[in-house]
Protein backbone atom coordinates (compact mmCIF):
# COMPACT_ATOMS: atom_id res chain seq x y z
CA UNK A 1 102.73 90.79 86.01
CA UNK A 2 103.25 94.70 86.73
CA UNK A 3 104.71 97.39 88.45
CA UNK A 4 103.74 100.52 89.19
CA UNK A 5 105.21 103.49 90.26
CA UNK A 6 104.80 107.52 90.41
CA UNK A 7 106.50 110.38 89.50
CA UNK A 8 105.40 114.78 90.57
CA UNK A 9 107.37 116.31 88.27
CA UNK A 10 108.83 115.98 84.55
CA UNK A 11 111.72 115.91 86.17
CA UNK A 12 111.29 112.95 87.22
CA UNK A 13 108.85 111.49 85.04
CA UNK A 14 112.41 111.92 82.28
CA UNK A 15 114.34 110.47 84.64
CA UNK A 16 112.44 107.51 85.11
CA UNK A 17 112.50 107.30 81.17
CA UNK A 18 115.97 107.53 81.50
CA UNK A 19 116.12 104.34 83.51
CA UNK A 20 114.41 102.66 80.84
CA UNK A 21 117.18 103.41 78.19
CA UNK A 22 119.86 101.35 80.77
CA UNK A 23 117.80 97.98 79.84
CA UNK A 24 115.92 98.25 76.36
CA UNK A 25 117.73 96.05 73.59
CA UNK A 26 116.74 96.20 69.58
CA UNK A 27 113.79 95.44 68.75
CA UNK A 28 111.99 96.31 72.13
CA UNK A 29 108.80 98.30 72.31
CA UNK A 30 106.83 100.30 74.40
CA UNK A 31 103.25 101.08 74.28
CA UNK A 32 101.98 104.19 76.11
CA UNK A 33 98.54 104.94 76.93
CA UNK A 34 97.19 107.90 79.05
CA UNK A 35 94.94 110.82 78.44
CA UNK A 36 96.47 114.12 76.82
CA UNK A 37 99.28 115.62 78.75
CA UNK A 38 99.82 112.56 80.64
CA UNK A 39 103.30 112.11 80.44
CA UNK A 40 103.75 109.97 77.37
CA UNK A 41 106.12 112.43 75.16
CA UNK A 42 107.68 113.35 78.51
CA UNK A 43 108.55 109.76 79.37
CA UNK A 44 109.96 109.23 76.15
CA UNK A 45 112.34 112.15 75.86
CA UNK A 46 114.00 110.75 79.02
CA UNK A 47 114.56 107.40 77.10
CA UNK A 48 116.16 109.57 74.31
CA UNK A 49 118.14 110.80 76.71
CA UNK A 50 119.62 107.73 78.28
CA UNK A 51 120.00 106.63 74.79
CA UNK A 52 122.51 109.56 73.61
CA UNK A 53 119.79 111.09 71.46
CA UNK A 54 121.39 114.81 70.84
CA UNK A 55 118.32 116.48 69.02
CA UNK A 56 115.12 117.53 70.57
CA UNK A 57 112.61 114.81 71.10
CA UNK A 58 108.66 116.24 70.36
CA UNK A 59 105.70 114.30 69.95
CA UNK A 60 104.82 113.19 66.56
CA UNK A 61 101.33 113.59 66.59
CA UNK A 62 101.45 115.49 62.68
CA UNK A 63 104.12 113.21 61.55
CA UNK A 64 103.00 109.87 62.72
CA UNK A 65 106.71 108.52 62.31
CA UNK A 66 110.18 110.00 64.16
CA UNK A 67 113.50 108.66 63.89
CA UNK A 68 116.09 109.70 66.64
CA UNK A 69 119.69 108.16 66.40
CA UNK A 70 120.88 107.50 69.64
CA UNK A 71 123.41 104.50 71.16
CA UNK A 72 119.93 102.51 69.84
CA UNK A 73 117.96 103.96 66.86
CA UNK A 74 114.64 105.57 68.99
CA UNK A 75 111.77 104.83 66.70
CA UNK A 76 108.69 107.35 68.16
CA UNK A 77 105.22 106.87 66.95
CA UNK A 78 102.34 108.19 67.22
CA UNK A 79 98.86 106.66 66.70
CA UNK A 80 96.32 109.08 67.32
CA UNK A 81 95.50 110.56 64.12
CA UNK A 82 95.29 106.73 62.42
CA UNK A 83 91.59 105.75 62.35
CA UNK A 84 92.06 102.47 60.83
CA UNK A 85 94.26 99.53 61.06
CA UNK A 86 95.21 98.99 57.75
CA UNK A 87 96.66 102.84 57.97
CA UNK A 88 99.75 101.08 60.09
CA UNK A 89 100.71 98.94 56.40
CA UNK A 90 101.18 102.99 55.00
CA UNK A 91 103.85 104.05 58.10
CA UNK A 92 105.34 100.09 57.67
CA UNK A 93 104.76 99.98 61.07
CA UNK A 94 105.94 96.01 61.21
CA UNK A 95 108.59 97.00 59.62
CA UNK A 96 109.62 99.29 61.97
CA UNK A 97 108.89 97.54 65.07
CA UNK A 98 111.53 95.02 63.68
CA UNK A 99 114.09 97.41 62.55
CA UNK A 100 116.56 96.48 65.21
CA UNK A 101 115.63 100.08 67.09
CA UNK A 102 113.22 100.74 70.45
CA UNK A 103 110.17 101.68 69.38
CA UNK A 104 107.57 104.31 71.85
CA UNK A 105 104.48 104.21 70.49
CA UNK A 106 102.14 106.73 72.34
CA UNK A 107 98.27 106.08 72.00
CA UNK A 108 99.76 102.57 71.50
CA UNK A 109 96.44 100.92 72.94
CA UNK A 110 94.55 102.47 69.76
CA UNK A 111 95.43 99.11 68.05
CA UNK A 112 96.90 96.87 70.71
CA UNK A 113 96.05 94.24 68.14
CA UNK A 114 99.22 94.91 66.42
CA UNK A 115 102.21 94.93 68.60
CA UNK A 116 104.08 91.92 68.84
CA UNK A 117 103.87 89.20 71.42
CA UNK A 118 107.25 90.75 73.24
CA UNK A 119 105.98 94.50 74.51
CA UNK A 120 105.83 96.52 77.25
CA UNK A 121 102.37 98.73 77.96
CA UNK A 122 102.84 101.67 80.25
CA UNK A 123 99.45 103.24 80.92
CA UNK A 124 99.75 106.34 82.34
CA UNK A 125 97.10 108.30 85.01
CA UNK A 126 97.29 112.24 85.56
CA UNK A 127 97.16 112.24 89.31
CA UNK A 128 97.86 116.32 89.93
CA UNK A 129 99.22 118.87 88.02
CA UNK A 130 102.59 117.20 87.48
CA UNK A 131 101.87 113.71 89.66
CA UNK A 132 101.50 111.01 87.13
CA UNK A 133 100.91 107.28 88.41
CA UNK A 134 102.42 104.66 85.68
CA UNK A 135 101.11 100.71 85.27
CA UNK A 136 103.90 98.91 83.21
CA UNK A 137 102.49 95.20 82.16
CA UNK A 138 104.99 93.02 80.73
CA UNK A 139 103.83 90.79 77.78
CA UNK A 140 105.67 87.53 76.38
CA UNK A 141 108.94 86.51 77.65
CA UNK A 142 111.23 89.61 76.77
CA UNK A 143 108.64 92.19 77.75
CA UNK A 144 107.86 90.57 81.06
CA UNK A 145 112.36 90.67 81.37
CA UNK A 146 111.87 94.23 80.46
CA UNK A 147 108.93 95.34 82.89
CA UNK A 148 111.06 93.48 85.66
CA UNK A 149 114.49 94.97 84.68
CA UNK A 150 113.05 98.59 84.37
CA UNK A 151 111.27 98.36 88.09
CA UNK A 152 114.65 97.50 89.28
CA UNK A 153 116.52 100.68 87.29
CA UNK A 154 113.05 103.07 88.63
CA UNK A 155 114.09 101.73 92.36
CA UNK A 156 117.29 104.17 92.15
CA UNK A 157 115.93 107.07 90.68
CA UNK A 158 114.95 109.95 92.79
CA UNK A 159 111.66 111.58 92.40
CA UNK A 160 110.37 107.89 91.15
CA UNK A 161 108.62 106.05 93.96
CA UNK A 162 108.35 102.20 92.61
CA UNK A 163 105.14 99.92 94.47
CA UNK A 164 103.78 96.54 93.17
């Protein structure tokens, strides 16, 4: 199943990001797809946010790997630079989807083959200059909980309007 909602602002594209930080648990990830300047970095500084994460949260793009200690560990990857998927053995990247953190991994359709049965994947469309529409599919049991929790928390946010 999905949901889908939009957002016309980072604002709001944060705060809906922010609403997904009241009902991750360890161990949950989140795959974002979406062109360039979609929203995906955006999205996931408002989940640093909501998780008490006090430093600034960029995209990793050169570094691959981020760490951000929040109320949860944020684990923030990016896969855009890999070319290969036996590059994700070099970044432990098992490892670190199982570290007991939330993991964000932007571009995380690049090799879908490897996220775990339990995920989230939020594929974002640039609709405007800030309007962004988001698809969340859940996937296995505690990603489908997740996608269904988090349309709930996006139904109170302002500047989020929640469909599907």
């Amino acid at each position: 199943m999905h949901f889908e909602f939009r957002t016309y602002s980072d604002v709001a594209t944060q705060a809906a990001g922010c609403a997904l930080a009241g009902v991750v648990a360890p161990d949950d990830v989140v795959l974002l797809t979406g062109d360039l300047g979609a929203g995906k970095t955006a999205l996931t500084k408002g989940l640093a946010t909501g998780l008490g994460v006090a430093e600034p949260v960029t995209s990793p793009t050169f570094n691959i790997l981020l760490v951000h200690k929040g109320s949860l560990e944020l684990n923030h990857i990016d896969l855009y630079r890999l070319e290969h998927p036996d590059q994700l053995e070099d970044i432990d990247y098992r490892g670190t989807l199982e570290s007991g953190g939330v993991t964000v991994v932007e571009w995380g359709d690049r090799f879908v083959e490897a996220a775990p049965a339990d995920h989230i994947l939020v594929s974002i469309a640039i609709e405007g200059d800030a309007d962004r529409a988001f698809r969340v599919e859940g996937h296995g049991p505690r990603g489908e909980r997740l996608r269904a929790d988090w349309a709930r928390a996006c139904e109170t946010e302002p500047g989020v309007e929640v469909s599907g």
